[in-house]
N, C-alpha and C. Protein backbone atom coordinates (compact mmCIF):
# COMPACT_ATOMS: atom_id res chain seq x y z
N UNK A 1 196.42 89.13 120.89
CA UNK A 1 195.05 88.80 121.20
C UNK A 1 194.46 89.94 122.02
N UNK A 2 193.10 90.39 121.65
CA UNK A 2 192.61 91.36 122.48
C UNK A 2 191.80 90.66 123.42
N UNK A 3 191.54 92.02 124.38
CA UNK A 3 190.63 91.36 125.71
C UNK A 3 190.05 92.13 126.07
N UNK A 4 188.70 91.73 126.26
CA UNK A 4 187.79 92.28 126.58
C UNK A 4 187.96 93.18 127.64
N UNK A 5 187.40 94.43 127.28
CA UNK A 5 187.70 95.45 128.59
C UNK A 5 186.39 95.51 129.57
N UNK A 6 187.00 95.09 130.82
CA UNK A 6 186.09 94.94 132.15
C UNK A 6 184.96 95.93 132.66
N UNK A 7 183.85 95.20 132.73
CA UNK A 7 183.09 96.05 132.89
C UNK A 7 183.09 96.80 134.55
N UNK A 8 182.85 98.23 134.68
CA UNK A 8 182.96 98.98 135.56
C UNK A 8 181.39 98.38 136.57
N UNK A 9 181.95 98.58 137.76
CA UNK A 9 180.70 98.41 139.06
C UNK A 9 179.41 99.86 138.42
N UNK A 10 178.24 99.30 138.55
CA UNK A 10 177.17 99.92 137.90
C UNK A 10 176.47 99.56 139.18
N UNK A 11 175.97 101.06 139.96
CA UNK A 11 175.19 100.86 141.14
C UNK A 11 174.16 100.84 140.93
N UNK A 12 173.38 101.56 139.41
CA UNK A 12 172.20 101.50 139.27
C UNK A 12 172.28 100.08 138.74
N UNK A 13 172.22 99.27 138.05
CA UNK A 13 171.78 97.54 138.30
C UNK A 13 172.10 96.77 139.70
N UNK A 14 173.31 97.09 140.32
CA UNK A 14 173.29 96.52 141.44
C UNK A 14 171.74 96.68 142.21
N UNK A 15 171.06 97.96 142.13
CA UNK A 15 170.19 98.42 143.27
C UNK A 15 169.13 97.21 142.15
N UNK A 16 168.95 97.77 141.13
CA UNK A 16 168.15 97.14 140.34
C UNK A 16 167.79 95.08 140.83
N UNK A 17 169.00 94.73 140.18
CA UNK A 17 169.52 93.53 140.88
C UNK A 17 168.77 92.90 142.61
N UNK A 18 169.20 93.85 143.16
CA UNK A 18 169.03 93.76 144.49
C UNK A 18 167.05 93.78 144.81
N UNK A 19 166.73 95.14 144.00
CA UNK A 19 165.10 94.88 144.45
C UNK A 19 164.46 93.71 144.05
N UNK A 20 165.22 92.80 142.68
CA UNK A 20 164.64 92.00 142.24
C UNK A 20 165.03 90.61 143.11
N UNK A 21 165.57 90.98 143.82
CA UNK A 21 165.86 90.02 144.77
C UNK A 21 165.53 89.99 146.44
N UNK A 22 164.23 90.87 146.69
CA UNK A 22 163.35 91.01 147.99
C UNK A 22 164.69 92.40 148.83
N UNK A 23 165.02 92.45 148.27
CA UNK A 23 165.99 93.66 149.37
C UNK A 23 164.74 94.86 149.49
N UNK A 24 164.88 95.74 149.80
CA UNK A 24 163.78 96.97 149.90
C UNK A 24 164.46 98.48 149.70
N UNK A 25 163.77 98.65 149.21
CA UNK A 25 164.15 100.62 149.05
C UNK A 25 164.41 101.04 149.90
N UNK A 26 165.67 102.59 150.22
CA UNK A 26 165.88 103.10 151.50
C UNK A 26 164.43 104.51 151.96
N UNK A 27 163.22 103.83 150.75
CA UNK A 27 162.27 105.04 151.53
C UNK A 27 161.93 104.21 153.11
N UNK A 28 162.10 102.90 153.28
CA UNK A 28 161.64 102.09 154.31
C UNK A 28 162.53 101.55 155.00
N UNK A 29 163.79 102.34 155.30
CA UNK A 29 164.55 101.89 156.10
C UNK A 29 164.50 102.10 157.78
N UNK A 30 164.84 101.14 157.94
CA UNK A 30 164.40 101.35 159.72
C UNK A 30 164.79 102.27 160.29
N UNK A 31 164.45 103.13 161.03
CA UNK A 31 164.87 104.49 162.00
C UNK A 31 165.81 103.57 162.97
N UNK A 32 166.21 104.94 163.72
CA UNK A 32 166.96 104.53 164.96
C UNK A 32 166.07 103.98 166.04
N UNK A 33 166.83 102.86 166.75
CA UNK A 33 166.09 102.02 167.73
C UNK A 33 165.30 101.33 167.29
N UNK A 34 165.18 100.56 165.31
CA UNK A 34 164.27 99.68 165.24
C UNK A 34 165.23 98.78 164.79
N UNK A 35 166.45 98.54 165.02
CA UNK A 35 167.37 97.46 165.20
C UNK A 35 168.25 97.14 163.80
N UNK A 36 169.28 96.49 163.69
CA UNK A 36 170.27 96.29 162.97
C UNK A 36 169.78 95.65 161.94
N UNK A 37 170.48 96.00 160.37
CA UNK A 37 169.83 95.29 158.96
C UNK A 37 171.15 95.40 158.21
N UNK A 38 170.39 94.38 157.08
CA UNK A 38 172.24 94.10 156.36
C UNK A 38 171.78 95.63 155.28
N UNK A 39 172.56 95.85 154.85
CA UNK A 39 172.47 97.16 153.59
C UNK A 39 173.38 96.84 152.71
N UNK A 40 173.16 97.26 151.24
CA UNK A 40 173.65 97.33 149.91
C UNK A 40 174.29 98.59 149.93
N UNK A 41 175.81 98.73 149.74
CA UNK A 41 176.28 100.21 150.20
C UNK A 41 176.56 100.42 148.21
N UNK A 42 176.19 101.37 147.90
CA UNK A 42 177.01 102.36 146.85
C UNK A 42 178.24 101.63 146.00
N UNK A 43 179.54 100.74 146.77
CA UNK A 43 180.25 100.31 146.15
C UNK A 43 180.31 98.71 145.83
N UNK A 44 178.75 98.58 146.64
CA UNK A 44 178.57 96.89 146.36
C UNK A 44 178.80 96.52 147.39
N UNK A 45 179.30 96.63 148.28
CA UNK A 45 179.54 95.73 149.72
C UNK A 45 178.03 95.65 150.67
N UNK A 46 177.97 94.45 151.30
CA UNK A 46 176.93 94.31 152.57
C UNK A 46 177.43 94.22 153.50
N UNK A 47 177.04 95.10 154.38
CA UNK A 47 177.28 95.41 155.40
C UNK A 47 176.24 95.11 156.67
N UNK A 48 175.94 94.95 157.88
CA UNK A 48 175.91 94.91 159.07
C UNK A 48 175.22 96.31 159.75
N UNK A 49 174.16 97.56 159.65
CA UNK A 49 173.80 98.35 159.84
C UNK A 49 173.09 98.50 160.75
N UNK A 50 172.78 100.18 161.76
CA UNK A 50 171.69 100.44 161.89
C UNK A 50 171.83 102.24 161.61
N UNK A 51 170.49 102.36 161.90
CA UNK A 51 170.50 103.79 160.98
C UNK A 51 170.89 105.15 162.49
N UNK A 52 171.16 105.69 162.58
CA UNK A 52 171.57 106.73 163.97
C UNK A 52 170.37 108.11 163.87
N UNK A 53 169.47 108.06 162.62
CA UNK A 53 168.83 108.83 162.75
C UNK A 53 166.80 108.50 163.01
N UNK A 54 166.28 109.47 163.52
CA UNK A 54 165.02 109.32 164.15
C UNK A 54 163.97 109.67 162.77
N UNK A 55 164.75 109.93 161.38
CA UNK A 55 163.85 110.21 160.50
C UNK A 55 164.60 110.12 159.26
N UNK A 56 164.06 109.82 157.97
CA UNK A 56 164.77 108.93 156.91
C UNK A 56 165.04 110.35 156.05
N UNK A 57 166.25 110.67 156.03
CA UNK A 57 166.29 111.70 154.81
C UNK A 57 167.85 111.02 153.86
N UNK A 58 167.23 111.38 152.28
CA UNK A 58 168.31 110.71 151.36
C UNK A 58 168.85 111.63 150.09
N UNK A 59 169.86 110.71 149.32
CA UNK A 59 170.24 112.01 149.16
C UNK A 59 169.81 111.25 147.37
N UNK A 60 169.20 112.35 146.84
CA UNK A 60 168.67 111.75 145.28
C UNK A 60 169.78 111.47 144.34
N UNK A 61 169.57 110.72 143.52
CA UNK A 61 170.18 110.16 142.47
C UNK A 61 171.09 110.90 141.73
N UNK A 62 171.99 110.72 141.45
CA UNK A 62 172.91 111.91 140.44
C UNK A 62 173.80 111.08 139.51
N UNK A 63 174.66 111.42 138.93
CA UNK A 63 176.15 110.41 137.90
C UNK A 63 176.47 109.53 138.65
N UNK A 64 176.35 109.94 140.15
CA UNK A 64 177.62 108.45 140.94
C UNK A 64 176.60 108.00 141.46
N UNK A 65 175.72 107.78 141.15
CA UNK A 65 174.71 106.50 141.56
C UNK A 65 173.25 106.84 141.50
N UNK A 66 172.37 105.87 142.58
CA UNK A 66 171.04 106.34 142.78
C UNK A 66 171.05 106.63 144.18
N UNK A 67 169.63 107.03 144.20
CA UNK A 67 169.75 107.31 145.66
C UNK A 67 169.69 106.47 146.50
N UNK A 68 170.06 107.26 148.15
CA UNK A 68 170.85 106.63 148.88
C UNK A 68 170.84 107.32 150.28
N UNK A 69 171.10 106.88 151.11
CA UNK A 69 171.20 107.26 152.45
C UNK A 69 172.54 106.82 153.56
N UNK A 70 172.57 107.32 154.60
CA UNK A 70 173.95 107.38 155.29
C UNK A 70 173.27 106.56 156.49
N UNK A 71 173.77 105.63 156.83
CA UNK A 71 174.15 104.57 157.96
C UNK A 71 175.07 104.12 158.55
N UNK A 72 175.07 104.08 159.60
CA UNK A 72 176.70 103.44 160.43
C UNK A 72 176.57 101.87 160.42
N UNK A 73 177.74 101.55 160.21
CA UNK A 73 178.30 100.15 160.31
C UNK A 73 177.68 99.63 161.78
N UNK A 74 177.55 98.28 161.88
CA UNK A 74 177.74 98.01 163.29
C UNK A 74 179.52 97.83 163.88
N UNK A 75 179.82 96.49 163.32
CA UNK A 75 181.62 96.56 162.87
C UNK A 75 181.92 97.65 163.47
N UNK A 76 182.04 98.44 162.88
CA UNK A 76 183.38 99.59 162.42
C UNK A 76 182.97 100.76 163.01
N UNK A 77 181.78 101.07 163.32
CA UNK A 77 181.24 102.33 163.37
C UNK A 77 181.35 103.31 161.96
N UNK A 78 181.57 102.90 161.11
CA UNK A 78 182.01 103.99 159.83
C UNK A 78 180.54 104.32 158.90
N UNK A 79 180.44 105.55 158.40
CA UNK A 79 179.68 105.60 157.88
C UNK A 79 179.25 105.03 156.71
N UNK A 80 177.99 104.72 156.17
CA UNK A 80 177.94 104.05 155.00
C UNK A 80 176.90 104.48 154.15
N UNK A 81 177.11 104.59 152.48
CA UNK A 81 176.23 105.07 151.49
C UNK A 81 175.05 103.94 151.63
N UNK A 82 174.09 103.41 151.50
CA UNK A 82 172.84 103.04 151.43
C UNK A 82 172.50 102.75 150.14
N UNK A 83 172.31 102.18 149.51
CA UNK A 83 171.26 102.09 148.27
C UNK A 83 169.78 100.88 148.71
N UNK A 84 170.13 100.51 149.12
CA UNK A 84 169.37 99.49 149.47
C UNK A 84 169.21 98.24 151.04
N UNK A 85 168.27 97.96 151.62
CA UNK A 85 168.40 96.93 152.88
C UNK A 85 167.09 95.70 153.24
N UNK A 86 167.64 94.99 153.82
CA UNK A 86 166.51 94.29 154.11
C UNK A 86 167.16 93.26 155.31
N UNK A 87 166.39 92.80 156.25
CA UNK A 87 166.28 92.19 157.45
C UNK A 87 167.48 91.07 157.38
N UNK A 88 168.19 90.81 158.05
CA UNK A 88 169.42 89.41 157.86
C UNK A 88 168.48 88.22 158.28
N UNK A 89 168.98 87.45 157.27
CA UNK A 89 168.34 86.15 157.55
C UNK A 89 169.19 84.93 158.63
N UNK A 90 168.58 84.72 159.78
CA UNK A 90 169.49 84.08 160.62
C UNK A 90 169.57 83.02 160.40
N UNK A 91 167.98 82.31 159.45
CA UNK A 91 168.28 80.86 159.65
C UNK A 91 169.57 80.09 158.42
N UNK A 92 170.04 80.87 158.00
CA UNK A 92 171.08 80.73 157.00
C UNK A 92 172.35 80.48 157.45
N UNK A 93 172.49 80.81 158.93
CA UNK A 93 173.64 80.97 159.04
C UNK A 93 174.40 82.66 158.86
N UNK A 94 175.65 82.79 158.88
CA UNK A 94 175.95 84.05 158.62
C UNK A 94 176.58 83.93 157.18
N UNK A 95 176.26 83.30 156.34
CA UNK A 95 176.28 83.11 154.99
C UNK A 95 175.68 84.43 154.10
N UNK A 96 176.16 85.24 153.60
CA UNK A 96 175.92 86.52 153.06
C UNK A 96 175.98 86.65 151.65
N UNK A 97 175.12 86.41 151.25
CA UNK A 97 175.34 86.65 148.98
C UNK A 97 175.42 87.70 148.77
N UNK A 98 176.05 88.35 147.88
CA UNK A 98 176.71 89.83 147.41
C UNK A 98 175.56 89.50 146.08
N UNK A 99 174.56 90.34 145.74
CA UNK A 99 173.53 90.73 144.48
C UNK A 99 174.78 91.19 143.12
N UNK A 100 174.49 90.16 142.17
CA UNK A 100 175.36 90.34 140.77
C UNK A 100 175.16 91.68 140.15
């Protein structure tokens, strides 16, 4: 019996996915000192962010994805690819949906 071969993580629909779902582009991501946001990183994970820089520069689209920008974790301190962010919703709880 054959089986279907698995489809590979596709960041351009994830981002896609994601705008269609109120997230926001990283041209409008918050600078430093305008406080912590969840972000859509590059390999699909949400993360916990804020940005360490005073002015938004990104890096354009190429084979391994779209564009994107570099943010630190809150967590971890580790750096993180960007594709996408938008404000955490508190009244939810810390209940977090990952965009299909």
């Amino acid at each position: 019996m054959k089986h279907d071969i698995p489809q590979r993580r596709d960041p351009f629909r994830m981002l896609q996915t994601a705008l269609a779902q109120d997230w926001q582009s990283i041209e409008t991501i918050p600078l430093k000192g305008e406080g912590e946001f969840l972000v859509l990183t590059i390999s699909g994970l949400i993360r916990l962010a804020r940005n360490r820089k005073h002015y938004r520069k990104h890096r354009e689209a190429d084979g391994y994805g779209p564009q994107r920008t570099t943010v630190c974790a809150v967590d971890t301190g580790n750096y993180l690819g960007a594709i996408a962010w938008k404000w955490p919703d508190t009244s939810q709880g810390s209940e977090i949906k990952t965009p299909a």
